[in-house]
N, C-alpha and C. Protein backbone atom coordinates (compact mmCIF):
# COMPACT_ATOMS: atom_id res chain seq x y z
N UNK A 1 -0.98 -86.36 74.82
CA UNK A 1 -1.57 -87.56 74.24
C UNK A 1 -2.62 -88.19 75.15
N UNK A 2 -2.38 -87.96 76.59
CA UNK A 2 -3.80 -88.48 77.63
C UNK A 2 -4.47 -87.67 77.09
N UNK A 3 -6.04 -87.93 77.22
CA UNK A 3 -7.03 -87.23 76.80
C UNK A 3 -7.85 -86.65 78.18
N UNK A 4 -7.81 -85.40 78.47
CA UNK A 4 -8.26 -84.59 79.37
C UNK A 4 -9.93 -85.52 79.73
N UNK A 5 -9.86 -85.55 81.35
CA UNK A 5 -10.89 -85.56 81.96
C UNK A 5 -10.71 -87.19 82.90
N UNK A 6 -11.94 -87.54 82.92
CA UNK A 6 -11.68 -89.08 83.82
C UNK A 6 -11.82 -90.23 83.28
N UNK A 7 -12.22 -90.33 81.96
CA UNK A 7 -11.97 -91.49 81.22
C UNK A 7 -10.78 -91.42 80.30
N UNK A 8 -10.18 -92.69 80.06
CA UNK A 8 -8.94 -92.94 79.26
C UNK A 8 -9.62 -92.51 77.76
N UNK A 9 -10.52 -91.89 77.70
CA UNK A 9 -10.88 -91.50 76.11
C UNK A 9 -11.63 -89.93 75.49
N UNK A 10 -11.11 -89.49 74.74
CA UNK A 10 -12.12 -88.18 74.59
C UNK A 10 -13.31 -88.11 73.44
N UNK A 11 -13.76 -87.82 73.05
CA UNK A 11 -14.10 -86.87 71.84
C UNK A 11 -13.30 -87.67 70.40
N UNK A 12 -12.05 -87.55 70.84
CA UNK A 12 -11.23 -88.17 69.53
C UNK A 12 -10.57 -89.21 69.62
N UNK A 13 -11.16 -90.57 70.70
CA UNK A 13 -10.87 -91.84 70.57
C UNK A 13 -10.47 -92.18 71.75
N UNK A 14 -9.51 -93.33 71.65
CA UNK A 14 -9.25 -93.84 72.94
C UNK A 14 -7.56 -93.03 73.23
N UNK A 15 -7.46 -94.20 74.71
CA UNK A 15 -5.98 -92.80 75.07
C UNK A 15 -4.83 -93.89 74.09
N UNK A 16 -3.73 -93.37 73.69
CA UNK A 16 -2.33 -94.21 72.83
C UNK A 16 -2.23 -95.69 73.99
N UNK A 17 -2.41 -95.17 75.23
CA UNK A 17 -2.02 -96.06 76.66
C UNK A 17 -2.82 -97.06 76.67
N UNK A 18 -4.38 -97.10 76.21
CA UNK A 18 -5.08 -98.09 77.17
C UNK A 18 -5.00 -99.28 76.11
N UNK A 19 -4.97 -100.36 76.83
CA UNK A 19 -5.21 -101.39 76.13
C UNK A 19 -6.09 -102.62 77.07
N UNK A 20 -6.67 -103.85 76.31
CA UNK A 20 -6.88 -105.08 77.01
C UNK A 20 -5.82 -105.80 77.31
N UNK A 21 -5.94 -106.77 78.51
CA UNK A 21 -4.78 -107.30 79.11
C UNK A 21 -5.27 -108.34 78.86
N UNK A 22 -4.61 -109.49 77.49
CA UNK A 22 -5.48 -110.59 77.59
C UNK A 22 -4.56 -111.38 78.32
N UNK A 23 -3.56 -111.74 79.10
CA UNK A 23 -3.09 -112.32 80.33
C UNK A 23 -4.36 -112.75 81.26
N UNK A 24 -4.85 -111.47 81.56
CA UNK A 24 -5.41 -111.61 82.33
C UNK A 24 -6.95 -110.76 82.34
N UNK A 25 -7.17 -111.71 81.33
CA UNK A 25 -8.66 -111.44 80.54
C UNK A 25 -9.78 -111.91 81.82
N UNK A 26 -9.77 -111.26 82.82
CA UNK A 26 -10.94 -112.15 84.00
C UNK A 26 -11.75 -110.39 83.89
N UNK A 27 -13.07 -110.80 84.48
CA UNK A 27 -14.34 -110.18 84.39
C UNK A 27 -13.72 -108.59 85.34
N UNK A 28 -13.52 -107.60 85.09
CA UNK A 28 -13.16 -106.33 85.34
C UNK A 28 -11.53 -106.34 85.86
N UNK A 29 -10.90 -106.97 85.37
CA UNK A 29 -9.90 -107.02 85.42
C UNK A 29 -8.63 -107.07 84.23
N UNK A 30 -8.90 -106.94 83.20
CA UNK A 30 -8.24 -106.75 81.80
C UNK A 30 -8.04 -105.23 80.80
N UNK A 31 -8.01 -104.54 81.68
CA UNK A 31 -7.71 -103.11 81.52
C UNK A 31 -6.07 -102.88 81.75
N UNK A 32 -5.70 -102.21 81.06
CA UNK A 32 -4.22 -102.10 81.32
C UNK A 32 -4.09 -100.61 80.67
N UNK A 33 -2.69 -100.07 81.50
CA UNK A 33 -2.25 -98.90 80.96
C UNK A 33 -0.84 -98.76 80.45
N UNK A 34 -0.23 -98.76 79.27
CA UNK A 34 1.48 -99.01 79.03
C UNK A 34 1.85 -97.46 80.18
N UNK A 35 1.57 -96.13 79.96
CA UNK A 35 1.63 -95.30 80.70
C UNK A 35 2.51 -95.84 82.33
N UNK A 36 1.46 -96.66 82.76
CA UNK A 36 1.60 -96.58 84.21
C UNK A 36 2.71 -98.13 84.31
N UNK A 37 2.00 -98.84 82.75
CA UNK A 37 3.04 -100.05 83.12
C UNK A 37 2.34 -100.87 84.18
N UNK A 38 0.72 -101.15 84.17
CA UNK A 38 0.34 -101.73 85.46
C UNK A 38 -1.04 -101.55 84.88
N UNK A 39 -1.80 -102.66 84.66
CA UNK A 39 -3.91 -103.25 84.74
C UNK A 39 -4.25 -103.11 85.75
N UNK A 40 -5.19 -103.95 85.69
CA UNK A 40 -6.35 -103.76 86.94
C UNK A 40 -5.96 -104.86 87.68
N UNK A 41 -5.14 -106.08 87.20
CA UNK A 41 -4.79 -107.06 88.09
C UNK A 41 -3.74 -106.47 88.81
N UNK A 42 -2.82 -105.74 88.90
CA UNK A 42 -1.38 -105.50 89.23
C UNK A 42 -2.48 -104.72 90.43
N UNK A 43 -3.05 -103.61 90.15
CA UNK A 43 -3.63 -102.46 90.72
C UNK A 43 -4.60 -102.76 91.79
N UNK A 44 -5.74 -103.39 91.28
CA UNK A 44 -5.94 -104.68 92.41
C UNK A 44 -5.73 -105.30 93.35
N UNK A 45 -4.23 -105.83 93.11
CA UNK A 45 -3.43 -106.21 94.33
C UNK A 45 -2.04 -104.90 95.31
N UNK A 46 -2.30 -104.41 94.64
CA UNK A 46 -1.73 -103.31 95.60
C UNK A 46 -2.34 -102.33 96.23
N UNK A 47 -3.62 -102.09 95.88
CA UNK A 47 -4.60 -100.97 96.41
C UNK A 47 -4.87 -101.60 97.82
N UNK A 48 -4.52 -100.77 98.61
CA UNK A 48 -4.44 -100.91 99.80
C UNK A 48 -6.11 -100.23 100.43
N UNK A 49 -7.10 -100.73 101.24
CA UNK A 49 -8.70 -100.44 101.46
C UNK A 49 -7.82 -100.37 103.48
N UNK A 50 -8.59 -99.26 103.80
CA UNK A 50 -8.92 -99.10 105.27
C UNK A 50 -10.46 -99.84 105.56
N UNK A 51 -10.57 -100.52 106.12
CA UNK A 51 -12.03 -100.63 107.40
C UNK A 51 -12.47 -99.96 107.42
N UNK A 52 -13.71 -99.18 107.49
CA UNK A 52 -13.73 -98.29 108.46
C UNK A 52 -14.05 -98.38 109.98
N UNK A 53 -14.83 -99.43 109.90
CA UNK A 53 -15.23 -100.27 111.35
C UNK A 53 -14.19 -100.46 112.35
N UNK A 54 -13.05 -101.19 111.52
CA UNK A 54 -12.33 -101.51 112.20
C UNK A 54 -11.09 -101.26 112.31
N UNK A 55 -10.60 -100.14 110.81
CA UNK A 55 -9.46 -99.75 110.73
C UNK A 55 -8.31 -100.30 110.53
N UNK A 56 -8.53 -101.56 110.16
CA UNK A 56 -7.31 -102.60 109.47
C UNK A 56 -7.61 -102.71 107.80
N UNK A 57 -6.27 -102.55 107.43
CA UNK A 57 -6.36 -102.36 106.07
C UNK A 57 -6.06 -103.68 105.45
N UNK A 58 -6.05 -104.00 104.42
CA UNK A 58 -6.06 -105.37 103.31
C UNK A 58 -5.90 -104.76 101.65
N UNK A 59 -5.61 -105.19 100.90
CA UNK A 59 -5.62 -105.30 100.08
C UNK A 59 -7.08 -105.61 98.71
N UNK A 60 -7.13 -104.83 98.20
CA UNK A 60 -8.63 -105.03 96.98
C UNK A 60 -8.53 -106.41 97.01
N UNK A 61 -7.52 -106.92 96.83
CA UNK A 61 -7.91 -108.11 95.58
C UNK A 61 -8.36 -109.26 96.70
N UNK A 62 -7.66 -109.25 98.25
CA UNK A 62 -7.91 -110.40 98.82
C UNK A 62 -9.61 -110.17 99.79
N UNK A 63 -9.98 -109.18 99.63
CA UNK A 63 -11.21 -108.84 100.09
C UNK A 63 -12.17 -108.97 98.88
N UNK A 64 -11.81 -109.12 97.59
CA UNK A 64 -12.82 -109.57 96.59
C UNK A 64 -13.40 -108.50 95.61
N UNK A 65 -12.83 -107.34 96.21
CA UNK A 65 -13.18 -105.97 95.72
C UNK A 65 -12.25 -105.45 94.41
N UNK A 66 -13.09 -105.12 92.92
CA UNK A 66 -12.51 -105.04 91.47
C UNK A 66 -12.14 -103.25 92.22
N UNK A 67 -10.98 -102.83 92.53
CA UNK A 67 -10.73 -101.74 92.64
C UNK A 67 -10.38 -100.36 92.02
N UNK A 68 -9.64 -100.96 90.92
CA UNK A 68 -9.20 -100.34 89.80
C UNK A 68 -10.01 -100.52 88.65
N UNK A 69 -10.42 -99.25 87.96
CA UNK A 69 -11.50 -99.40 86.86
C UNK A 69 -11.07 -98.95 85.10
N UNK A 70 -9.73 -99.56 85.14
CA UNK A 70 -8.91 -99.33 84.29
C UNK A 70 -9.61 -100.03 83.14
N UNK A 71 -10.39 -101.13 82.90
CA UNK A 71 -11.49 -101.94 82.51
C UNK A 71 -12.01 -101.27 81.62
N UNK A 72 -13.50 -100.33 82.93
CA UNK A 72 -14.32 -99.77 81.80
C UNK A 72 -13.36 -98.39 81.11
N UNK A 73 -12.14 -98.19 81.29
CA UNK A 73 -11.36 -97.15 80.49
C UNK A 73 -11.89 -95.78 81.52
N UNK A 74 -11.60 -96.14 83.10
CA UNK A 74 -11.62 -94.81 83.96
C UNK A 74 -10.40 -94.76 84.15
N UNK A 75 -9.62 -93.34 84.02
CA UNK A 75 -8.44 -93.39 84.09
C UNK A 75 -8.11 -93.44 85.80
N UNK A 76 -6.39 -94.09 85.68
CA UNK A 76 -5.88 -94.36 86.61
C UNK A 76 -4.71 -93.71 86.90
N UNK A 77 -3.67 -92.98 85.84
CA UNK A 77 -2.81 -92.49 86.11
C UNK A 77 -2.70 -91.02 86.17
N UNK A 78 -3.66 -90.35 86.13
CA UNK A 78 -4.08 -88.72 87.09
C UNK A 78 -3.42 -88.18 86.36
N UNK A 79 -3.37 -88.06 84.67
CA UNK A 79 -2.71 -87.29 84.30
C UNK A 79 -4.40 -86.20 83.52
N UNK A 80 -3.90 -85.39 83.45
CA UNK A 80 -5.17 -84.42 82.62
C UNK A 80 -6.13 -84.94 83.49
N UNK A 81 -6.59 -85.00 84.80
CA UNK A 81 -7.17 -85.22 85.20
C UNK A 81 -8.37 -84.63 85.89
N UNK A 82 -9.42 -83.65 85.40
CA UNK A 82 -9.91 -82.36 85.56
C UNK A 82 -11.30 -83.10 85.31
N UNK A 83 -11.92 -82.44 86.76
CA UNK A 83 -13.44 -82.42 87.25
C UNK A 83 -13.66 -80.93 86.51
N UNK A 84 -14.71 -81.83 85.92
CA UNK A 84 -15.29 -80.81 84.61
C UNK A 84 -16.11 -79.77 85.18
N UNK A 85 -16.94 -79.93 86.51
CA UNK A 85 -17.40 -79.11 87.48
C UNK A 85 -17.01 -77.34 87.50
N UNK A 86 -15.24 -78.00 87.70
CA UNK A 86 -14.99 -76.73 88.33
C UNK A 86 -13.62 -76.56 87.30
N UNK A 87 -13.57 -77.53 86.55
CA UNK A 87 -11.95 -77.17 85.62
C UNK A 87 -10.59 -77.46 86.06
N UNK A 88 -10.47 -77.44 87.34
CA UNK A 88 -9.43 -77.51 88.17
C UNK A 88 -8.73 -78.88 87.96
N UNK A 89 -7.47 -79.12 87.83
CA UNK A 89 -6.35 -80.33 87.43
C UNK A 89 -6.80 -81.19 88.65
N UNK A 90 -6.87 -82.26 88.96
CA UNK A 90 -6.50 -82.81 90.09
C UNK A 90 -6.26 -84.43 89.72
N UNK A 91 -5.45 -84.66 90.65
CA UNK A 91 -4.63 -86.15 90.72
C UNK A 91 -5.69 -87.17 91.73
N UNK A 92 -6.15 -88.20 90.71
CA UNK A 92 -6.37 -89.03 91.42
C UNK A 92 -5.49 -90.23 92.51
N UNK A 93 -6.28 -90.36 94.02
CA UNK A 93 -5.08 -91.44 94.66
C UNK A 93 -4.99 -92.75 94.42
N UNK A 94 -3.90 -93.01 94.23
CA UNK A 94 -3.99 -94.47 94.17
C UNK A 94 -3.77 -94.97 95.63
C-alpha cells in the first residue's frame, strides 16, 4: 500500500498513510504519517542534527530547522524506498 520511491505518492495517488495534521497546521510542519504514528512536529523534535564545526548535537526543532518533509509528502518511513537511479531498496535515516 506505500507507494514505491521517495514521495508518499505514486502514479496512482497519494499513500492510505499521509495525511494533514491540522493540530498542528504551522508552515512545514502539518504532514503526518498514521504508518509511523508521528508528523513533522513530533519528527522535528526528535531529529537529532550534529555541528559540524563543532560537533554538538541539538535537536531540529530548537535550532529552527523544518527537518522532516513529511509536509511536501517526502516520505519518512523508508518503506519502498528505492533510488530510481540504481533500483536498489534503501532505508532512509531518521
Amino acid at each position: 500500500m506505500i507507494p514505491k520511491g521517495y514521495y508518499c505518492y505514486d502514479e496512482n495517488g497519494t499513500c492510505p498513510y499521509w495525511r494533514k495534521d491540522i493540530e498542528h497546521d504551522l508552515y512545514q510542519e502539518n504532514g503526518y504519517c498514521e504508518f509511523l504514528q508521528k508528523g513533522d512536529y513530533e519528527l522535528n523534535r526528535e531529529m537529532v542534527l550534529r555541528d559540524t564545526k563543532t560537533g554538538k548535537q541539538k535537536i531540529a526543532a530548537d535550532i529552527g530547522i523544518k527537518a522532516s518533509l513529511l509536509w511536501d509528502k517526502v516520505k519518512e518511513c523508508g518503506k519502498n524506498y528505492i533510488d530510481e537511479a540504481d533500483s536498489r531498496p534503501r532505508k532512509r535515516n531518521l
